[in-house]
N, C-alpha and C. Protein backbone atom coordinates (compact mmCIF):
# COMPACT_ATOMS: atom_id res chain seq x y z
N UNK A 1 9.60 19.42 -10.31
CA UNK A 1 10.77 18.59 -10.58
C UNK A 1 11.95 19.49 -10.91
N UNK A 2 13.10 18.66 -10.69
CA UNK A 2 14.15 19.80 -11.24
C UNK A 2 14.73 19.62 -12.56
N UNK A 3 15.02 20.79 -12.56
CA UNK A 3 15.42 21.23 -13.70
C UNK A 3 17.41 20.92 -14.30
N UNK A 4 17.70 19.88 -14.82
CA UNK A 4 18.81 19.21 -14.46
C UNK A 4 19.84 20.20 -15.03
N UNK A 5 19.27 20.69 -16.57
CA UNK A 5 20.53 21.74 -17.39
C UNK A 5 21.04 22.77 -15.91
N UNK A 6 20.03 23.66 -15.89
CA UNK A 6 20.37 24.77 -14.97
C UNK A 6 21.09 24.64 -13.53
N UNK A 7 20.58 23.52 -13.26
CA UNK A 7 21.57 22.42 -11.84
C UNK A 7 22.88 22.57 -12.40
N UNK A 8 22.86 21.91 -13.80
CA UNK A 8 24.41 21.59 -14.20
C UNK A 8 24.98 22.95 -14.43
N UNK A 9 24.11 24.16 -14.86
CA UNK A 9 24.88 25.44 -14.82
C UNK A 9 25.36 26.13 -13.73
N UNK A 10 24.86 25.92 -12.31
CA UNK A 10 25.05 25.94 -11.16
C UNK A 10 26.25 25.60 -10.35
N UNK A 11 26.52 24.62 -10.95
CA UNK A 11 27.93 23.53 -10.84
C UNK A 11 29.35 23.99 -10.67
N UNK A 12 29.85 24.08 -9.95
CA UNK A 12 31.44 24.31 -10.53
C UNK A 12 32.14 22.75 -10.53
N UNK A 13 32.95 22.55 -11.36
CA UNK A 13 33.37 21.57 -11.63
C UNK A 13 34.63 21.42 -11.66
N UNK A 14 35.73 21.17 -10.70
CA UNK A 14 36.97 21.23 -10.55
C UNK A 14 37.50 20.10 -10.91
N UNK A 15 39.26 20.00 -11.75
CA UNK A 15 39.59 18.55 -12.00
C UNK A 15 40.50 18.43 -10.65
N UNK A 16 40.59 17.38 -9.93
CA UNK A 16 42.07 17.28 -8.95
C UNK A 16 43.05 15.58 -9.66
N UNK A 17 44.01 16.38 -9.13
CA UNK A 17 44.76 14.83 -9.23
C UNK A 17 43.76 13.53 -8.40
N UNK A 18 44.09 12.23 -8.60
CA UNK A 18 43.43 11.28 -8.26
C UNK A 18 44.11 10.94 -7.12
N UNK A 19 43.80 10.05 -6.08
CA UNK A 19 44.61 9.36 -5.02
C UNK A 19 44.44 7.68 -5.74
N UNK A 20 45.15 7.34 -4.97
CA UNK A 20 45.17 5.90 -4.82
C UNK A 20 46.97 5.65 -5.95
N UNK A 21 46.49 3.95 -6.17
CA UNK A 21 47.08 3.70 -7.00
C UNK A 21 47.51 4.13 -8.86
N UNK A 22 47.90 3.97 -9.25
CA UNK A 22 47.96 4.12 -10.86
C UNK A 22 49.75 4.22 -11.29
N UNK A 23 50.54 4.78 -10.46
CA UNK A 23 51.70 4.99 -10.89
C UNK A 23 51.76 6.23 -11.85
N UNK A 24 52.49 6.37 -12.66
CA UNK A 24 53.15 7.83 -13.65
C UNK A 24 51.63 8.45 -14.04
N UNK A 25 50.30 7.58 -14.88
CA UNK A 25 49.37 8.01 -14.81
C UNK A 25 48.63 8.77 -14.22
N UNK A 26 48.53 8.84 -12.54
CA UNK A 26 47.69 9.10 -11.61
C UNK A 26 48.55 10.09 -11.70
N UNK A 27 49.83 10.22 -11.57
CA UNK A 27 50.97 11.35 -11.29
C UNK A 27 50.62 12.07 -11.80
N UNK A 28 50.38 12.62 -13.07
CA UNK A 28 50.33 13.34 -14.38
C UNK A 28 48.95 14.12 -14.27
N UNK A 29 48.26 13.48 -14.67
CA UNK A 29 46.65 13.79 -15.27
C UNK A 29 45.66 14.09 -14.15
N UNK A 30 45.26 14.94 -14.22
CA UNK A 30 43.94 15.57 -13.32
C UNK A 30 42.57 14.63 -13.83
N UNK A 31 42.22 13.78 -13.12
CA UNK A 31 41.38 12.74 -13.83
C UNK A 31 40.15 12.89 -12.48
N UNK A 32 40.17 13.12 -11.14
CA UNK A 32 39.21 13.24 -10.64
C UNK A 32 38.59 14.17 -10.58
N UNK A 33 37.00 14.43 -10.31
CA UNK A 33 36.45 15.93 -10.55
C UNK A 33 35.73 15.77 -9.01
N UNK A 34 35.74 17.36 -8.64
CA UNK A 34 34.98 17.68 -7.68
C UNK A 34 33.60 18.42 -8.45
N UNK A 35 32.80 18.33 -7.85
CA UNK A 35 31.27 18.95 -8.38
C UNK A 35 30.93 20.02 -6.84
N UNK A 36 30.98 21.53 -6.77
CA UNK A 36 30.45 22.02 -5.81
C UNK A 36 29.08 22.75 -6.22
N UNK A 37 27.93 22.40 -5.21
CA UNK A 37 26.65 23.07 -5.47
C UNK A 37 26.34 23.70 -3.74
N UNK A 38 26.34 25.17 -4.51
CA UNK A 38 25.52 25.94 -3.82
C UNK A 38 24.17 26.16 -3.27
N UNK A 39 23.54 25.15 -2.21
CA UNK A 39 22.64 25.25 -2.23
C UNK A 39 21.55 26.41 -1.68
N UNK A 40 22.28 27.30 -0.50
CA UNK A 40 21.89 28.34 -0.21
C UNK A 40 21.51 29.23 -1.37
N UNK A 41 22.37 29.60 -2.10
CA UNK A 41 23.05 30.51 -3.08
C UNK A 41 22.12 30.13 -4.73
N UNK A 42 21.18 29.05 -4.48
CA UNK A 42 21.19 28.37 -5.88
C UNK A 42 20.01 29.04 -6.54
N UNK A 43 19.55 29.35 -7.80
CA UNK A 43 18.56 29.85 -8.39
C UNK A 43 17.66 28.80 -8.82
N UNK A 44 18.23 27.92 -9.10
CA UNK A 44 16.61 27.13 -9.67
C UNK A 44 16.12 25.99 -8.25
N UNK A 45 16.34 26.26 -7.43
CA UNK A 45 15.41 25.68 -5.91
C UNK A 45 14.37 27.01 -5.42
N UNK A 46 13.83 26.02 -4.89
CA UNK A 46 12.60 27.30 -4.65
C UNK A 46 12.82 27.12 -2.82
N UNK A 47 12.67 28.07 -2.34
CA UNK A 47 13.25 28.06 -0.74
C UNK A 47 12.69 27.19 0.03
N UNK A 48 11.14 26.34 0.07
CA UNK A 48 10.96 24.87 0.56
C UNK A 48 11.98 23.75 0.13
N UNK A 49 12.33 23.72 -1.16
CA UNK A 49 13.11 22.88 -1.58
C UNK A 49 14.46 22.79 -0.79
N UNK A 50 14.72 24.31 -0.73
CA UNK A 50 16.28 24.56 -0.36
C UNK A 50 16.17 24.19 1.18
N UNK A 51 15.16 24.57 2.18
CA UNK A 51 15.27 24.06 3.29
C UNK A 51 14.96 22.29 3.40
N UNK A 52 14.44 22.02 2.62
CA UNK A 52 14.49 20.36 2.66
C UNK A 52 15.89 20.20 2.42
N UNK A 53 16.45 20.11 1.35
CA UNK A 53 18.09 19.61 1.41
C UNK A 53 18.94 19.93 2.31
N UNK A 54 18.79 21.13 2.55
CA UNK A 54 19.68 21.58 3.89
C UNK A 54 19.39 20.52 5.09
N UNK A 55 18.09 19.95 5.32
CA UNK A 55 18.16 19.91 6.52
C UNK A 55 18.15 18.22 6.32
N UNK A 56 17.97 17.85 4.91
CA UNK A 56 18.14 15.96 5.27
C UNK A 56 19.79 15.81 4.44
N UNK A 57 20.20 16.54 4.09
CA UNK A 57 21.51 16.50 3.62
C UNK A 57 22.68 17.23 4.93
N UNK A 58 22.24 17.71 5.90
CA UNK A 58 22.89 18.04 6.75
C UNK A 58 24.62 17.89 6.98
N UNK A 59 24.62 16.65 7.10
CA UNK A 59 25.69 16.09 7.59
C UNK A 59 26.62 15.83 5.97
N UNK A 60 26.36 16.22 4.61
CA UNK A 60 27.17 16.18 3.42
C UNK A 60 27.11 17.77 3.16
N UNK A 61 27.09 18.57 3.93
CA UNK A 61 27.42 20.05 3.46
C UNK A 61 28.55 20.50 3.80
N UNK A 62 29.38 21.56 3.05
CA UNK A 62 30.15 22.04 4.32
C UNK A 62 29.52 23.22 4.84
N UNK A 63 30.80 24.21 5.54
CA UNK A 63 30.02 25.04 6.49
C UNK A 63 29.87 26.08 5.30
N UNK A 64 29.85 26.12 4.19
CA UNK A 64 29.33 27.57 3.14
C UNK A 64 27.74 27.07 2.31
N UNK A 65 27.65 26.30 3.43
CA UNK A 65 26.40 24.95 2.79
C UNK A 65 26.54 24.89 1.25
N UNK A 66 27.64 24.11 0.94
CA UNK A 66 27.69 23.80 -0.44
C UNK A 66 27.94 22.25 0.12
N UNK A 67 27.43 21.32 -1.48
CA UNK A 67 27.58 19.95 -1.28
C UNK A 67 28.55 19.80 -1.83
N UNK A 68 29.79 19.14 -1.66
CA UNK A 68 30.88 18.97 -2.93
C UNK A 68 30.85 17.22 -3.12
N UNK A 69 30.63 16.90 -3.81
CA UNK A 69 30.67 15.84 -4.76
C UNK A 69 31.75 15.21 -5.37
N UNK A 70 32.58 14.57 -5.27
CA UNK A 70 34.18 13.75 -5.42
C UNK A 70 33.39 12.33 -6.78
N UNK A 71 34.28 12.17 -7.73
CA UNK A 71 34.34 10.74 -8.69
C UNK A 71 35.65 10.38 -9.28
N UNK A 72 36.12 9.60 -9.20
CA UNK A 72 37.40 9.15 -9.18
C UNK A 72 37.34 7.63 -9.59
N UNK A 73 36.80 7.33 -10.14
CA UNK A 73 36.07 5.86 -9.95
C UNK A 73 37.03 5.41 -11.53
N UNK A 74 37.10 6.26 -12.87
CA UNK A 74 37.57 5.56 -14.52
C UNK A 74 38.78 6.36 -14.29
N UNK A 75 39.00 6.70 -15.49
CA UNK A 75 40.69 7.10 -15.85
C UNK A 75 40.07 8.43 -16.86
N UNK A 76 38.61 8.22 -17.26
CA UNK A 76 38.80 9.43 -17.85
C UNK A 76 38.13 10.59 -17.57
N UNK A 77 38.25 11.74 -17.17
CA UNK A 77 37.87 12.90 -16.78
C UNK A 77 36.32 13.30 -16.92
N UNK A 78 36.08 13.17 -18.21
CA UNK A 78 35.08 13.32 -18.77
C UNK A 78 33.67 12.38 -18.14
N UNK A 79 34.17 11.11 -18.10
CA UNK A 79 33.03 9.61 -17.20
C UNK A 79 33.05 10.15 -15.88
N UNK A 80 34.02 11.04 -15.23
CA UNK A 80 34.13 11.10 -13.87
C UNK A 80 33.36 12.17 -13.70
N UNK A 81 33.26 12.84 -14.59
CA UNK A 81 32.59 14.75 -14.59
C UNK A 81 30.78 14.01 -14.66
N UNK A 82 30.81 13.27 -15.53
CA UNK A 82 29.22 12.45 -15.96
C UNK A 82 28.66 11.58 -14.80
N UNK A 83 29.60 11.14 -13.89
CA UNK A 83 28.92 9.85 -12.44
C UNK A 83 28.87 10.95 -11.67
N UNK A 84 29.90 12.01 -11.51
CA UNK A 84 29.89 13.11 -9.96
C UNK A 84 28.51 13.82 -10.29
N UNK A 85 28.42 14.39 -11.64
CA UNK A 85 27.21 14.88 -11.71
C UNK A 85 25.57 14.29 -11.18
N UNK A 86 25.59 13.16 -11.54
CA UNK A 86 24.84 11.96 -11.42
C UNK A 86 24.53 11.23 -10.17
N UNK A 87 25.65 11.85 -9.60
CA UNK A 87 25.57 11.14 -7.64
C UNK A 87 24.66 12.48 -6.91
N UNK A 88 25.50 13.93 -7.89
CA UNK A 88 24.40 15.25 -7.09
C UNK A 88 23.33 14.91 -7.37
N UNK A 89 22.43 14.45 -8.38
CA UNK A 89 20.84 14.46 -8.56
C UNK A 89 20.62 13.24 -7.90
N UNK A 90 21.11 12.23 -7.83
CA UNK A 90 20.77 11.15 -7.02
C UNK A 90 20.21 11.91 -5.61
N UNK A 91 21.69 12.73 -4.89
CA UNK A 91 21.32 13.23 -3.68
C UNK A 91 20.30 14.22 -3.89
N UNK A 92 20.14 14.81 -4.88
CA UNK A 92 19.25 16.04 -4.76
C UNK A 92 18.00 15.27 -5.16
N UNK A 93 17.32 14.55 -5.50
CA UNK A 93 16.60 13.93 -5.80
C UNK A 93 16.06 12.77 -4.71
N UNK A 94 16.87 12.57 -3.89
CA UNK A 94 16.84 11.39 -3.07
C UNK A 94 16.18 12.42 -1.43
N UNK A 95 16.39 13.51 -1.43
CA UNK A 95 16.47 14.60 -0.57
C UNK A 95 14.87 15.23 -0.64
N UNK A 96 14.27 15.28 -2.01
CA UNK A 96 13.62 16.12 -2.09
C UNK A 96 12.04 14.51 -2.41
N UNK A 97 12.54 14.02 -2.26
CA UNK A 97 11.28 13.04 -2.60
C UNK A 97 10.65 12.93 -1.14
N UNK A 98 9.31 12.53 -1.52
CA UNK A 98 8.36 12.36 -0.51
C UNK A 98 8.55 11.10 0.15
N UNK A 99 8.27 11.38 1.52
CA UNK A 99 8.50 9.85 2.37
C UNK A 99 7.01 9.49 2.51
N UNK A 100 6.70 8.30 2.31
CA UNK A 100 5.45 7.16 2.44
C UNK A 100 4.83 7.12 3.55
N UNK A 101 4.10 7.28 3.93
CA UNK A 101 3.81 7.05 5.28
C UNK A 101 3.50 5.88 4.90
N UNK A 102 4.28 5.27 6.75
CA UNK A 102 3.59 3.80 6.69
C UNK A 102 2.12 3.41 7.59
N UNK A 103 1.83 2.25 6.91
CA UNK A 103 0.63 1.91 7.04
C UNK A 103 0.75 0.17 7.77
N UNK A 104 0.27 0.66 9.31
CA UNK A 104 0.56 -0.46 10.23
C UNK A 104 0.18 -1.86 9.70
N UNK A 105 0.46 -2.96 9.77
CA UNK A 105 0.31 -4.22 9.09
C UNK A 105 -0.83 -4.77 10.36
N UNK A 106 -2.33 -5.26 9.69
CA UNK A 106 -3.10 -5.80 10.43
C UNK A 106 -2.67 -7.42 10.66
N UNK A 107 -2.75 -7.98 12.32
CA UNK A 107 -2.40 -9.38 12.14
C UNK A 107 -3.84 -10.15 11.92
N UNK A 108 -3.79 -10.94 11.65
CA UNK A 108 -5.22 -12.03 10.64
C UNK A 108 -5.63 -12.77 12.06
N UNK A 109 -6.87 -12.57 12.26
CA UNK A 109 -7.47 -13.11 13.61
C UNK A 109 -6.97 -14.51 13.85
N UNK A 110 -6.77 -15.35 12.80
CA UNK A 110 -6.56 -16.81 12.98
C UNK A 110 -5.04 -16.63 13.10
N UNK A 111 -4.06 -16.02 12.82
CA UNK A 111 -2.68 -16.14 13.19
C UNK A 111 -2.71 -16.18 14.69
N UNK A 112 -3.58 -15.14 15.44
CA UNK A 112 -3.68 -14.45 17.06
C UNK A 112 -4.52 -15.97 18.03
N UNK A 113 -5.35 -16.35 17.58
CA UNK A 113 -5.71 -17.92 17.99
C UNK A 113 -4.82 -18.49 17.87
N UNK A 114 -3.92 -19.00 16.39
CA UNK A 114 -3.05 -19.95 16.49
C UNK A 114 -2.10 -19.94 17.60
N UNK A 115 -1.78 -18.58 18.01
CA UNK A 115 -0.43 -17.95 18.78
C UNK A 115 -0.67 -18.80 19.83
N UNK A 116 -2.03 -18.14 20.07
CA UNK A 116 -2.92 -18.76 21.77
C UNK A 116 -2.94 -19.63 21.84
N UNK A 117 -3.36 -20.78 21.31
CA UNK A 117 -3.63 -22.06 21.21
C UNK A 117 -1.55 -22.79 21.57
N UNK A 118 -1.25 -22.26 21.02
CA UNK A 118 0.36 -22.78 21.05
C UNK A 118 1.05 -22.38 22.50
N UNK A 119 0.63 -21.13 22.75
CA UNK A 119 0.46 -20.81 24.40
C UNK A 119 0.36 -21.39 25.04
N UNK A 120 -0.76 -22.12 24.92
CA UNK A 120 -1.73 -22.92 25.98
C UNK A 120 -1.66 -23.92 26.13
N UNK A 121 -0.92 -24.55 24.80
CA UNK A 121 -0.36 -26.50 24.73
C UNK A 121 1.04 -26.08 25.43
N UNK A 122 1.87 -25.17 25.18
CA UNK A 122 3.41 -25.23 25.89
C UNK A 122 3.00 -25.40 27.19
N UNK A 123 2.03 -24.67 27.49
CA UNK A 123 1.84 -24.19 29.37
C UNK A 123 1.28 -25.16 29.88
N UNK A 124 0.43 -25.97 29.16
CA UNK A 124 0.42 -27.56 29.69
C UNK A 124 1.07 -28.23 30.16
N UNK A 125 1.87 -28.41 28.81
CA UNK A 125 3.64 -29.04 29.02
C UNK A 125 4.06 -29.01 30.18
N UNK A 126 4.35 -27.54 30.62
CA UNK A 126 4.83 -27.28 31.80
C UNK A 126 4.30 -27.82 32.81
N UNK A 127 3.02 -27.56 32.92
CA UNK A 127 2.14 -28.04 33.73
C UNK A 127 2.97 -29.40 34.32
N UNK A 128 2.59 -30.35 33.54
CA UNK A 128 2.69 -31.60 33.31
C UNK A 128 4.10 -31.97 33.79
N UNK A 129 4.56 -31.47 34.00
CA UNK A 129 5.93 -31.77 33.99
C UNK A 129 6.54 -31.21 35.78
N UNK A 130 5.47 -30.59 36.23
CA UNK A 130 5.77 -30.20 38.20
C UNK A 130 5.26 -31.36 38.82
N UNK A 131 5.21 -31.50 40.09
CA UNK A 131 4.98 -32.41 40.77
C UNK A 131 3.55 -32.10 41.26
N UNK A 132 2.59 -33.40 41.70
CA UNK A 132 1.35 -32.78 41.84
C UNK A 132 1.26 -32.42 43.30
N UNK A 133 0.88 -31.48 43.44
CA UNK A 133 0.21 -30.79 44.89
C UNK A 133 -0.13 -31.70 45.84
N UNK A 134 0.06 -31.92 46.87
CA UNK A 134 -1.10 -33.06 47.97
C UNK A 134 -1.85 -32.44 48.38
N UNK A 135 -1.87 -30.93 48.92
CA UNK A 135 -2.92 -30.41 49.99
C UNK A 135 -4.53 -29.82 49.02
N UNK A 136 -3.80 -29.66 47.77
CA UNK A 136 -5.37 -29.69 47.29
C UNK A 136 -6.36 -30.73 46.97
């Protein structure tokens, strides 16, 4: 499992100005944080680990294979530094878990009759419903 302190020591944690709305607020105050993790580069992954994220996180790296992580979501720096952090272990966590194999669903012999049986009354129907043959 990982080890979350040393993740978080790993971290660089940048503030940026926010986008969007807010007016003089948003203007002012560095309230969104970027979170960059090195995952090539990182000490507490062990190199299976590191090639699993690399390769199901693919498409959220950039090209120095770092993940950068954006929260912008409250007004205060600090909640935004605490969810960005919180979205990396989600992903790093979400990356490194085991997938289930699935296990094919048996159909119940009497569902596979019923099917048939319903088959076989429509195709009647049909039947029933052409004109009858003379030459036989």
């Amino acid at each position: 499992m990982l080890n979350y302190n040393d993740i978080y020591n790993e971290c660089v944690f940048k503030a940026v100005r926010s986008s969007g709305s807010g007016g003089q607020h948003v203007n002012k105050v560095a309230t969104k944080i970027e979170v960059y993790f090195n995952v090539k580069d990182s000490l507490v992954l062990s190199d299976n680990q590191k090639e699993k994220i690399l390769d199901k996180l693919e498409n959220k790296l950039s090209k120095l294979s770092e993940l950068i992580i954006t929260a912008q979501d409250t007004r205060s720096q600090f909640k935004n530094k605490q969810l960005a952090f919180a979205k990396l272990l989600d992903l790093l966590n979400s990356a490194l878990a085991k997938v289930k194999k699935r296990k094919p669903t048996q159909v119940p012999i009497a569902v596979k009759i019923k099917r048939l049986k319903l088959k076989r009354s429509k195709s009647d129907i049909k039947k029933s419903r052409q004109k009858p043959r003379l030459d036989s």
